[in-house]
Protein backbone atom coordinates (compact mmCIF):
# COMPACT_ATOMS: atom_id res chain seq x y z
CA UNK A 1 0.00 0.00 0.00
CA UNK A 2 2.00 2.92 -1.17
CA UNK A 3 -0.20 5.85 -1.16
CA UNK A 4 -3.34 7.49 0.95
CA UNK A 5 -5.62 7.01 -1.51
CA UNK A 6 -4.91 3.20 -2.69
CA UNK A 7 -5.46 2.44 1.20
CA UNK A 8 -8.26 3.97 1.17
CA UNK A 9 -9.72 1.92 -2.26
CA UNK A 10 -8.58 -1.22 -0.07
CA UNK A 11 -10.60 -0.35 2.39
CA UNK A 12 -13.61 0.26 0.14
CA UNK A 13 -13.27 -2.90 -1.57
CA UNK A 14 -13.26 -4.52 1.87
CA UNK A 15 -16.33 -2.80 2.83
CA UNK A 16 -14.72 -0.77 6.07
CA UNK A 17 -14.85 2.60 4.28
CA UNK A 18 -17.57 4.65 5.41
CA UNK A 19 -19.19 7.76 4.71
CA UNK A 20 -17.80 10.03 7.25
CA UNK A 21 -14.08 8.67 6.29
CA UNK A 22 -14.80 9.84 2.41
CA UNK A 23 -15.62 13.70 4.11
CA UNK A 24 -12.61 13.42 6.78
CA UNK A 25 -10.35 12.80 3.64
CA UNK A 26 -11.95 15.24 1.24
CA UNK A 27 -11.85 17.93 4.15
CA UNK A 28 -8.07 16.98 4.48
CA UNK A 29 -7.24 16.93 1.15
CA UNK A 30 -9.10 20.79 0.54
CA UNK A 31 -7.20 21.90 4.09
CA UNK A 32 -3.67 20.70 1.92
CA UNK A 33 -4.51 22.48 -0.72
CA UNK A 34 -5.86 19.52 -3.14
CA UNK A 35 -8.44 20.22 -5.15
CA UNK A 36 -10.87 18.16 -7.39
CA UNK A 37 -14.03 19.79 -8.73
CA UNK A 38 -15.57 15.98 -7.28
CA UNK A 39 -14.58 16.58 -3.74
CA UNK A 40 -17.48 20.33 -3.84
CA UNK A 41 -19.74 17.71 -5.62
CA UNK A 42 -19.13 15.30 -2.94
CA UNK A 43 -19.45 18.21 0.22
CA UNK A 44 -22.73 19.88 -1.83
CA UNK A 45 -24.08 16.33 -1.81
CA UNK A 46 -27.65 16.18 0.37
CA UNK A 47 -28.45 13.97 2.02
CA UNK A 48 -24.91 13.16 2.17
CA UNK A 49 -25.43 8.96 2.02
CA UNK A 50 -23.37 6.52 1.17
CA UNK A 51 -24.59 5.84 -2.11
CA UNK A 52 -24.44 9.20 -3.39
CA UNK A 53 -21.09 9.81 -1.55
CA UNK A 54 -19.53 6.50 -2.12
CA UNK A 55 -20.19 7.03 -6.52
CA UNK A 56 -18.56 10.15 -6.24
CA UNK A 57 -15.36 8.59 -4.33
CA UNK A 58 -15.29 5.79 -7.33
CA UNK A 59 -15.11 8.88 -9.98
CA UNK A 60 -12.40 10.64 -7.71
CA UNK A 61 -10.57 7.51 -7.65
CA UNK A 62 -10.83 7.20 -11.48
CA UNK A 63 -10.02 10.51 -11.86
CA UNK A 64 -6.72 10.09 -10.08
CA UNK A 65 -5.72 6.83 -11.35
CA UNK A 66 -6.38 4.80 -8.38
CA UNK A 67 -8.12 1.22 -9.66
CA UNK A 68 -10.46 -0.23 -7.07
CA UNK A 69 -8.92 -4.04 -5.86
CA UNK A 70 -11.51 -6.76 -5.52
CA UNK A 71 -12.52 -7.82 -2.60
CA UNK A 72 -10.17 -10.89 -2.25
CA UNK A 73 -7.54 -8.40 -3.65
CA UNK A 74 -7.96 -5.80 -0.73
CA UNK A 75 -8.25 -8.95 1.91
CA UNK A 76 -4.93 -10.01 0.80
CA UNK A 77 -3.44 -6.43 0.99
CA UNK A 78 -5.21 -5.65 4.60
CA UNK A 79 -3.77 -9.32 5.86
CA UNK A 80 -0.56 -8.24 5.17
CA UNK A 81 -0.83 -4.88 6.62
CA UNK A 82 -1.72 -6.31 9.53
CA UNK A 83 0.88 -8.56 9.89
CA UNK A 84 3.48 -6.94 8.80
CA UNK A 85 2.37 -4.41 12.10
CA UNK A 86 2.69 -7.90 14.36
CA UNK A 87 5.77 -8.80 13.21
CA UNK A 88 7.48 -4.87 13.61
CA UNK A 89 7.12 -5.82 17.69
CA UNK A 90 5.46 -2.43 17.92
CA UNK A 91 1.59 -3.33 18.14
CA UNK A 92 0.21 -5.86 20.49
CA UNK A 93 -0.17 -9.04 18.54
CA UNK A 94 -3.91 -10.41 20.00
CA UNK A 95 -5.04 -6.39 19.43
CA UNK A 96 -3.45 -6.35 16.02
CA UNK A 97 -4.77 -9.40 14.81
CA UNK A 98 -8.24 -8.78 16.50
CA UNK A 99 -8.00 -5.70 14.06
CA UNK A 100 -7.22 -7.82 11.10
CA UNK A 101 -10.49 -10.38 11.62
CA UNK A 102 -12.46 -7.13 11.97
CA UNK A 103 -11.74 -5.96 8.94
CA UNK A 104 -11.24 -9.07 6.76
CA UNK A 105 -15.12 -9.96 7.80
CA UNK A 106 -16.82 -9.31 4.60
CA UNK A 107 -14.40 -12.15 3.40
CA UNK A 108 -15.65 -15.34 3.03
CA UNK A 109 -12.71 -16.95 4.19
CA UNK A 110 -14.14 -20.15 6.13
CA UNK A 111 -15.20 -21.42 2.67
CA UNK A 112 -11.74 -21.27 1.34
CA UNK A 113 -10.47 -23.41 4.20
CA UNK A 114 -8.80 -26.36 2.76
CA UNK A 115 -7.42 -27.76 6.26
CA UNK A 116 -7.65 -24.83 9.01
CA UNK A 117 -9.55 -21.76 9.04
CA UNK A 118 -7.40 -18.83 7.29
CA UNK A 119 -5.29 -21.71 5.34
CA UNK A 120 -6.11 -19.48 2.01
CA UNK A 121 -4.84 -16.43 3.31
CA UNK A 122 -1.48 -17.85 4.73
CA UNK A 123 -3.39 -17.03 8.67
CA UNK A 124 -4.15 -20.22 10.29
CA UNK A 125 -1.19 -20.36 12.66
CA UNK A 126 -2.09 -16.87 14.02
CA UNK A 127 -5.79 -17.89 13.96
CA UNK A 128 -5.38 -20.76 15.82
CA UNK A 129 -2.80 -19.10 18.54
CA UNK A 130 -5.35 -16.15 18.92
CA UNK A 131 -8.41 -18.43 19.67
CA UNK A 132 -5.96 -20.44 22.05
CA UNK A 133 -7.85 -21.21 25.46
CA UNK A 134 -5.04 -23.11 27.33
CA UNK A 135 -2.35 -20.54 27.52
CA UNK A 136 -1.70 -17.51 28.75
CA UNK A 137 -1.91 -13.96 27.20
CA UNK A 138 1.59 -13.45 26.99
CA UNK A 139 2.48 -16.67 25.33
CA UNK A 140 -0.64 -15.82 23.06
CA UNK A 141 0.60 -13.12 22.01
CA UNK A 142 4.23 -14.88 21.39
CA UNK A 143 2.91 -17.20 19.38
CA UNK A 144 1.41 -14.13 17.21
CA UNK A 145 4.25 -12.61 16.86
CA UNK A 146 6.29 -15.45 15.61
CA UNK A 147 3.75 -17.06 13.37
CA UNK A 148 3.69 -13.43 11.91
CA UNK A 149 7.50 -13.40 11.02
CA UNK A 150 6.99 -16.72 9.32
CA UNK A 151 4.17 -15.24 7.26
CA UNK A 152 6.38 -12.16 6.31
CA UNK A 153 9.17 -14.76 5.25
CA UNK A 154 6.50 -16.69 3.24
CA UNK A 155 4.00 -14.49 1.99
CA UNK A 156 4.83 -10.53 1.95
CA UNK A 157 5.43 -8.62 -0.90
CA UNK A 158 9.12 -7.69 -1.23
CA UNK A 159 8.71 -3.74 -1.76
């Protein structure tokens, strides 16, 4: 995820973008001095709903060159967001990852699963560490962290 606005067509393919984060950017974007005749259409917009709103951000993103991932597309980017944040040390792995099934939810991933759930996305190990009833937090969280340094090692994108 390189810039702003491709994160931001991730998280609209994923279906975590809402309305009021389409205004927060455009208001952002105006107070930097960007400007796009679609961002007025998009603050003169009443009521301002998420299907008025959200055809508007699909021109903007056209307009600036920004394609729109699928949704398996976006999954796979926001997995390895996420996990690339584990394996830095500088989140909290069971937070993190909590964060990650949040927002990977619109994903039909259970009917992907060839042996464990997540298997498709590379996630199982983490998965199965972060539902884990026999061990402490701390070790919880270990495990996390290491199964996310093997997925970086097996599965990121080498920028």
């Amino acid at each position: 995820m390189s810039t702003e606005e491709e994160f931001l067509a991730i998280k609209y393919a994923a279906g975590i973008l809402h309305t009021k984060d389409i205004l927060e950017y455009v208001n952002s974007q105006l107070d930097k001095g960007t400007w796009s005749d679609i961002f007025l259409e998009i603050l003169d917009c009443d009521p301002k709903g998420w299907v008025s709103i959200s055809a508007l951000f699909e021109k903007y993103l056209a307009e600036i060159g920004v394609l729109i991932p699928t949704l398996e597309e976006a999954v796979r980017e926001l997995v390895e967001h996420h996990v690339l944040l584990i394996a830095s040390g500088t989140v909290t792995p069971c937070v993190q990852f909590k964060k990650l099934l949040e927002e990977i939810d619109n994903y039909d991933y259970y009917s992907k699963t060839q042996d464990y759930v997540g298997d498709d996305l590379g996630i199982h190990q983490m998965y199965g560490w972060y539902y884990e009833d026999y061990c402490t937090v701390d070790q919880i969280n270990q495990g996390i962290l290491e199964e996310s340094k093997i997925w970086v090692s097996k599965y990121a994108k080498k920028h």
